[in-house]
C-alpha atoms as a PDB file:
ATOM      1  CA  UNK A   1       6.737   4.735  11.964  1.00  0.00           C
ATOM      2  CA  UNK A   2       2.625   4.222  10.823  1.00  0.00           C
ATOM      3  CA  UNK A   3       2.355   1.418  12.706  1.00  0.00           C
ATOM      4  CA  UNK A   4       3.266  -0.376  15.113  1.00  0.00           C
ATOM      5  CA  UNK A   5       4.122  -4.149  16.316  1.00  0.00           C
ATOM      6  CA  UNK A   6       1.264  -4.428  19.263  1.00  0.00           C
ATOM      7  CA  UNK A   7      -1.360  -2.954  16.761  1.00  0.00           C
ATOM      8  CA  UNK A   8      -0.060  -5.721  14.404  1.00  0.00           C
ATOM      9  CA  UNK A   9      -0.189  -8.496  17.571  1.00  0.00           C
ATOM     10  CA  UNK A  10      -3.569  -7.787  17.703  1.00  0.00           C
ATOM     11  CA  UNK A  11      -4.524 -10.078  14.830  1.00  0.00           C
ATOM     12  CA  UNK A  12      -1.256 -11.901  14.668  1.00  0.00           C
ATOM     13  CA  UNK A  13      -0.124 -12.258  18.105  1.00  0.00           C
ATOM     14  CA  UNK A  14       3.066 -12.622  16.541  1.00  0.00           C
ATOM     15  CA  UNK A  15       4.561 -11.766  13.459  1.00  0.00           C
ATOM     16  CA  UNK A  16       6.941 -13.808  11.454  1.00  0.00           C
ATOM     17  CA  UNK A  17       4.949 -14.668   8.585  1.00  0.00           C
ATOM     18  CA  UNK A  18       7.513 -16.252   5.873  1.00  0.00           C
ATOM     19  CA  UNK A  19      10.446 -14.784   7.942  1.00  0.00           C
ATOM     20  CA  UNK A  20      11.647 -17.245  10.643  1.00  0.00           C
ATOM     21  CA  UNK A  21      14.337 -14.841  11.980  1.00  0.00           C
ATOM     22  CA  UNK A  22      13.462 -12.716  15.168  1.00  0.00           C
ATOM     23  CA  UNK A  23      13.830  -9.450  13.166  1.00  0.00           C
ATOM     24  CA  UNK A  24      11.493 -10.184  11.410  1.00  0.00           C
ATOM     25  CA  UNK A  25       8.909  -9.564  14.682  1.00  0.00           C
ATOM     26  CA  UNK A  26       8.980  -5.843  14.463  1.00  0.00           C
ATOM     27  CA  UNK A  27       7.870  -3.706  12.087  1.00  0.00           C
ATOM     28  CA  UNK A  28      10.081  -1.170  12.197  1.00  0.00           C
ATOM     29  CA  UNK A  29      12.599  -3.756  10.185  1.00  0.00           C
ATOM     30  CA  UNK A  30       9.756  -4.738   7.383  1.00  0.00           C
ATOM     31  CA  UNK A  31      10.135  -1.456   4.931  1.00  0.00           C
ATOM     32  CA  UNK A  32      13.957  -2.895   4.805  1.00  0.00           C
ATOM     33  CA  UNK A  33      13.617  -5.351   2.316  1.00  0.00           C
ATOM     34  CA  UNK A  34       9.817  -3.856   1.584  1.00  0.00           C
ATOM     35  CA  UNK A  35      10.672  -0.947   0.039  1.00  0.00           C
ATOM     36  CA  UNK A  36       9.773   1.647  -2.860  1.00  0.00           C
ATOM     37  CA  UNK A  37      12.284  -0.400  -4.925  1.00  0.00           C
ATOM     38  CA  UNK A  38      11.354  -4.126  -4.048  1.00  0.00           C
ATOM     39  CA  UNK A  39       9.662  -6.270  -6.901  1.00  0.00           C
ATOM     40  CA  UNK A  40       9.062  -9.776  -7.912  1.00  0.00           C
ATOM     41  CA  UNK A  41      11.941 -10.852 -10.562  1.00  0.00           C
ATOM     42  CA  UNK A  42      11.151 -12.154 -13.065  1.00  0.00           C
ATOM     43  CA  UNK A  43       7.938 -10.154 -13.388  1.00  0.00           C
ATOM     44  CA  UNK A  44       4.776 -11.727 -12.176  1.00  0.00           C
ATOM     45  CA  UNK A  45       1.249 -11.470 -14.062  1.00  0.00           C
ATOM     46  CA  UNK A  46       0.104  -9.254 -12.757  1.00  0.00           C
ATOM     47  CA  UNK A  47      -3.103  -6.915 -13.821  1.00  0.00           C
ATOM     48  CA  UNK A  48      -1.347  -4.669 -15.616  1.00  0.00           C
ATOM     49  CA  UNK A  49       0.215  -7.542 -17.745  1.00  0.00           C
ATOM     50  CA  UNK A  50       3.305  -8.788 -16.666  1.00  0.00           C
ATOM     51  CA  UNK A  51       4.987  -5.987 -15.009  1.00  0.00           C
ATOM     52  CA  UNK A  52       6.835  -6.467 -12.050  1.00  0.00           C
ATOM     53  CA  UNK A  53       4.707  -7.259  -8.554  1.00  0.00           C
ATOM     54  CA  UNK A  54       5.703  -4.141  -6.457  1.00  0.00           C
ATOM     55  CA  UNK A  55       6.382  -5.612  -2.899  1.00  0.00           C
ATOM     56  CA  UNK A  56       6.391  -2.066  -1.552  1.00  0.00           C
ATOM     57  CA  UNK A  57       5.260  -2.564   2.596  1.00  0.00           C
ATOM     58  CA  UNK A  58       2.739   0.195   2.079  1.00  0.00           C
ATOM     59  CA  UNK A  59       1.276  -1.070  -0.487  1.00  0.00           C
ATOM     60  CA  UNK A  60       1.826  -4.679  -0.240  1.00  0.00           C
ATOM     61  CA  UNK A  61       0.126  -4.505   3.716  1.00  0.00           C
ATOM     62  CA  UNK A  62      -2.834  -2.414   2.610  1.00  0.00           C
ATOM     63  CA  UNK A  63      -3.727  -4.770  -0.170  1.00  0.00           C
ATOM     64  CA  UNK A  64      -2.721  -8.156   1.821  1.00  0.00           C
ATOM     65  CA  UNK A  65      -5.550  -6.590   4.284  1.00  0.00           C
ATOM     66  CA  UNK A  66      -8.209  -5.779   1.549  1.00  0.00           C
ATOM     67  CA  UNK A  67      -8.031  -9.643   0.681  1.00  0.00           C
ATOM     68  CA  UNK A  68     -11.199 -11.184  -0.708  1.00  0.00           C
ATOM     69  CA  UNK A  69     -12.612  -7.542  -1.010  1.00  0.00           C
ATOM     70  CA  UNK A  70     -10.116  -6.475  -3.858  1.00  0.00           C
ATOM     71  CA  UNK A  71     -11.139  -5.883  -7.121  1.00  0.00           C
ATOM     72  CA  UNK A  72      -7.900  -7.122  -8.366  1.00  0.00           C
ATOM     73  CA  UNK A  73      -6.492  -9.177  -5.806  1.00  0.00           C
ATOM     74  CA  UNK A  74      -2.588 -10.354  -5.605  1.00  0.00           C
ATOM     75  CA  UNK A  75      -1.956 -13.629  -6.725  1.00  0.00           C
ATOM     76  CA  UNK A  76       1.995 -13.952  -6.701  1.00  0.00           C
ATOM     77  CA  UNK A  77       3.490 -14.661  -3.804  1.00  0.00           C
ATOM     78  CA  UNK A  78       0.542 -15.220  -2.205  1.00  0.00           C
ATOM     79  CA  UNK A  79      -3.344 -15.414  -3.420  1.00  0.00           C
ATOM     80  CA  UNK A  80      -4.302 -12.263  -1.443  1.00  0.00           C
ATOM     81  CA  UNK A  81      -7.763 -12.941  -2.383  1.00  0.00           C
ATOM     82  CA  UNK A  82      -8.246 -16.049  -0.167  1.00  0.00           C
ATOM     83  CA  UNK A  83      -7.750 -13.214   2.460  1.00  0.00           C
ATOM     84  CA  UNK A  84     -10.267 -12.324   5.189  1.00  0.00           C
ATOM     85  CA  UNK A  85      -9.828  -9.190   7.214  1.00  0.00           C
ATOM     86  CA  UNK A  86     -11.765  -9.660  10.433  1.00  0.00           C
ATOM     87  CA  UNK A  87     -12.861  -5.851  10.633  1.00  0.00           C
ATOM     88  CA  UNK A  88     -14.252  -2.643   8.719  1.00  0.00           C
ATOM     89  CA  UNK A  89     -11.327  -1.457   6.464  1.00  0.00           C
ATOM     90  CA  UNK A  90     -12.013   1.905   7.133  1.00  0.00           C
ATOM     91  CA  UNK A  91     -11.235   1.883  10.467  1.00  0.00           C
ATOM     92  CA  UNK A  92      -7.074   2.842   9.646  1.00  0.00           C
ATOM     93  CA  UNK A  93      -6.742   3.611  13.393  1.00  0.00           C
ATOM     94  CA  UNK A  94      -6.565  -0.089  13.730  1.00  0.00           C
ATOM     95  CA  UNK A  95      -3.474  -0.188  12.577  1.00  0.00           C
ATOM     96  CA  UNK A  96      -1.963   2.872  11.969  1.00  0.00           C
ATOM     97  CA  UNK A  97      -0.047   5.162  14.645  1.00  0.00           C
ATOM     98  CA  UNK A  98      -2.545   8.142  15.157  1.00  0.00           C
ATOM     99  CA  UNK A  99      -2.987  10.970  12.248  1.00  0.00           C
ATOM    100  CA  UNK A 100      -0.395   8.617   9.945  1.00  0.00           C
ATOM    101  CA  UNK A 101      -2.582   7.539   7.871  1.00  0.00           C
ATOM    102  CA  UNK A 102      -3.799  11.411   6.541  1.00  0.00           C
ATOM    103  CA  UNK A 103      -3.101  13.481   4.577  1.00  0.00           C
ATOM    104  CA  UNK A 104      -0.290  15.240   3.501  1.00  0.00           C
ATOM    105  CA  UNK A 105       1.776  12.219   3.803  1.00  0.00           C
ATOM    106  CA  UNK A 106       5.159  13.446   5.672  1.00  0.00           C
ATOM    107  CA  UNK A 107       7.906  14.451   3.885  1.00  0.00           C
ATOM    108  CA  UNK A 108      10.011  11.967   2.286  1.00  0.00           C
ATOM    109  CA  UNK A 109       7.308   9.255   1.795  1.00  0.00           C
ATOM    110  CA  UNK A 110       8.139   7.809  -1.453  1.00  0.00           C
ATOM    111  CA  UNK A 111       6.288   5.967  -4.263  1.00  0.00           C
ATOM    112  CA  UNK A 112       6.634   2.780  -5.958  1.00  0.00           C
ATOM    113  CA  UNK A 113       9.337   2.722  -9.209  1.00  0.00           C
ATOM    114  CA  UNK A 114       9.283  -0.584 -10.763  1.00  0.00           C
ATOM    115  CA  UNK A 115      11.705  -1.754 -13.250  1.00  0.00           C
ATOM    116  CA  UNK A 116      12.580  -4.347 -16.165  1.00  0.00           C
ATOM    117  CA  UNK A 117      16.452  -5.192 -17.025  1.00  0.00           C
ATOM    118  CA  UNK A 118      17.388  -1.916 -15.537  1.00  0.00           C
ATOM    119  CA  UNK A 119      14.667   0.003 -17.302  1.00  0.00           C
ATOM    120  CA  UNK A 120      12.142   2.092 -15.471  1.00  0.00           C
ATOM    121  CA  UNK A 121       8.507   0.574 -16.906  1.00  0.00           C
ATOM    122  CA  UNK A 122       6.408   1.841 -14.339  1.00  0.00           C
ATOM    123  CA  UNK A 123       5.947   4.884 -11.561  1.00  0.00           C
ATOM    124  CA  UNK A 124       3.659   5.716  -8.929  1.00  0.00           C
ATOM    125  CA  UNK A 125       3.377   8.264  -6.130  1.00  0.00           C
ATOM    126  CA  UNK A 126       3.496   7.699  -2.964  1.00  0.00           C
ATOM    127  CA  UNK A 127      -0.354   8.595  -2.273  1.00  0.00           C
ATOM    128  CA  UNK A 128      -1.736   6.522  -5.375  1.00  0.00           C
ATOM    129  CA  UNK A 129       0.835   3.994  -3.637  1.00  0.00           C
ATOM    130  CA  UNK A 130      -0.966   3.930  -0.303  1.00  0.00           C
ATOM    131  CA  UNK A 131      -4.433   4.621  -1.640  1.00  0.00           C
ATOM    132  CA  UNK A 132      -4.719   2.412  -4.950  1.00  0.00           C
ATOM    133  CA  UNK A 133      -4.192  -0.844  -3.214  1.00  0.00           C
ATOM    134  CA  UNK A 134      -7.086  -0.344  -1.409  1.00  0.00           C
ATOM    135  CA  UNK A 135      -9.300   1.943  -3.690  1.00  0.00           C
ATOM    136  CA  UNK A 136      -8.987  -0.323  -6.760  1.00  0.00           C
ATOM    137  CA  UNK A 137     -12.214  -0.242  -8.428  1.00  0.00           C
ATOM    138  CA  UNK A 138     -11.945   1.402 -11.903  1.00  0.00           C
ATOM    139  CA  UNK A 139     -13.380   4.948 -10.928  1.00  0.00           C
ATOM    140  CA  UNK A 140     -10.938   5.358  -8.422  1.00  0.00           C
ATOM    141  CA  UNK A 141      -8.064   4.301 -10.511  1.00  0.00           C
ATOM    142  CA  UNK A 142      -9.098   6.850 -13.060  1.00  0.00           C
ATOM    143  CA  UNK A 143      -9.741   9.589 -10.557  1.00  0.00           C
ATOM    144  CA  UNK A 144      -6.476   8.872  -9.522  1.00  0.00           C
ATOM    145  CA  UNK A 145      -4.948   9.166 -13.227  1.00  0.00           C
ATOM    146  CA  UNK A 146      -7.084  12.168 -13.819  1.00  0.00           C
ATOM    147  CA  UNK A 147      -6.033  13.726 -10.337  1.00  0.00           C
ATOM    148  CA  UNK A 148      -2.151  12.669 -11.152  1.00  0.00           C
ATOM    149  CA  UNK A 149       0.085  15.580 -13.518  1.00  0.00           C
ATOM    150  CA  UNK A 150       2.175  14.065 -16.610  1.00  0.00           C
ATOM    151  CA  UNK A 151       5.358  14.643 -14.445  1.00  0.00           C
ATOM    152  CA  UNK A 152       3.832  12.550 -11.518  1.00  0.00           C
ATOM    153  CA  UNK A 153       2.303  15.379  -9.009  1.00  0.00           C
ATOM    154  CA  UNK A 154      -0.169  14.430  -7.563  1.00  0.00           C
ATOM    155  CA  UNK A 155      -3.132  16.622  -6.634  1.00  0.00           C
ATOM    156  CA  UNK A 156      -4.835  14.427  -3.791  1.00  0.00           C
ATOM    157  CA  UNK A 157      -4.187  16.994  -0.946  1.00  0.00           C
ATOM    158  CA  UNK A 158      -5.898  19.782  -2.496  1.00  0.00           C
ATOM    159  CA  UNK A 159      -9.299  17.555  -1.587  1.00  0.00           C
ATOM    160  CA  UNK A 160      -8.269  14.764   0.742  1.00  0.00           C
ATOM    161  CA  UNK A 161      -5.985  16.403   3.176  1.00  0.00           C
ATOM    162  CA  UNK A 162      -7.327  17.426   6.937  1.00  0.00           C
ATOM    163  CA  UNK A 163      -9.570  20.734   6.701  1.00  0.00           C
ATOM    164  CA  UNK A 164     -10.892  19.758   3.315  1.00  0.00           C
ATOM    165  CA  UNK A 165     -14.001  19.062   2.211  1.00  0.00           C
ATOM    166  CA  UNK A 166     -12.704  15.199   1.192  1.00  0.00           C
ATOM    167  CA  UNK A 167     -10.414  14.709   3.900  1.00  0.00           C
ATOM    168  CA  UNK A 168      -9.367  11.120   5.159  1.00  0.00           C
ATOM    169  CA  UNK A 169     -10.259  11.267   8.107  1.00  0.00           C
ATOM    170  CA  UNK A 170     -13.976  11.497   7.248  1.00  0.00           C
ATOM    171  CA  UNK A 171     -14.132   8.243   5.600  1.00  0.00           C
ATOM    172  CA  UNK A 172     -11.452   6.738   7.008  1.00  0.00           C
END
């Protein structure tokens, strides 16, 4: 759990979105379907080309909420650029259960792995996951790839986790 259904109520006052079952009200249920392994089929445009749209909820949330302030903005299912988030970004606590949204993730958190006919085409961690969707802009994308091994480990602790000089919680 990062967050929670009264945090989303908030806003919403009542989630149900494009779901009209009452399952669909609680959060706890959305990482279900919304999952490391959920993607649009047959791939959508998407700014990479036309790889599959990851529908990941971590991802998917975080850039549904940046809206009209992302670089590259959604456009299949929804436009997530007509989007406008009534609030600072920054402010994760929001949203998010507290300390959830630092770093290091908890174990177990896993990225995005998004595939064509059976073939894995593309991979992501489950940090550049979270933070890419918001941090989109082309320095942070390359930080990221720069921060990121060959074999996928990814290095964003050794700054951004609590104690560190970079950590979350100073920005965020």
């Amino acid at each position: 759990m990062v967050v929670t259904t009264a945090s989303c109520n908030v806003c919403h006052t009542r989630l149900d979105f494009n779901y009209l079952v009452a399952a669909s009200q609680n959060t706890e249920l959305c990482s279900l379907c919304h999952n490391p392994t959920f993607a649009a089929s047959p791939p959508a445009k998407s700014s990479a080309g036309t790889l599959p749209q990851p529908f990941d909820f971590k991802l998917w949330i975080h850039k549904i909420h940046k809206g009209d302030k992302a670089i590259v903005p959604v456009t299949f299912p929804l436009n997530t650029g007509d989007i406008r988030f009534p609030g600072d970004l920054s402010d994760c606590k929001k949203c998010h259960i507290e300390g959830t949204n630092l770093l290091p993730l908890k174990n177990g958190v896993k990225g995005v792995t998004l595939t064509v006919d059976g073939i894995i085409v593309k991979t992501m961690g489950p940090i550049t996951t979270v933070c890419s969707s918001c941090h989109d802009q082309t320095s942070s994308l390359e930080h990221i790839d720069v921060m990121t091994s060959s074999k996928g480990f990814e290095t964003c602790n050794n700054c951004h986790a609590e104690g560190k000089d970079f950590a979350v919680s100073k920005k965020h």
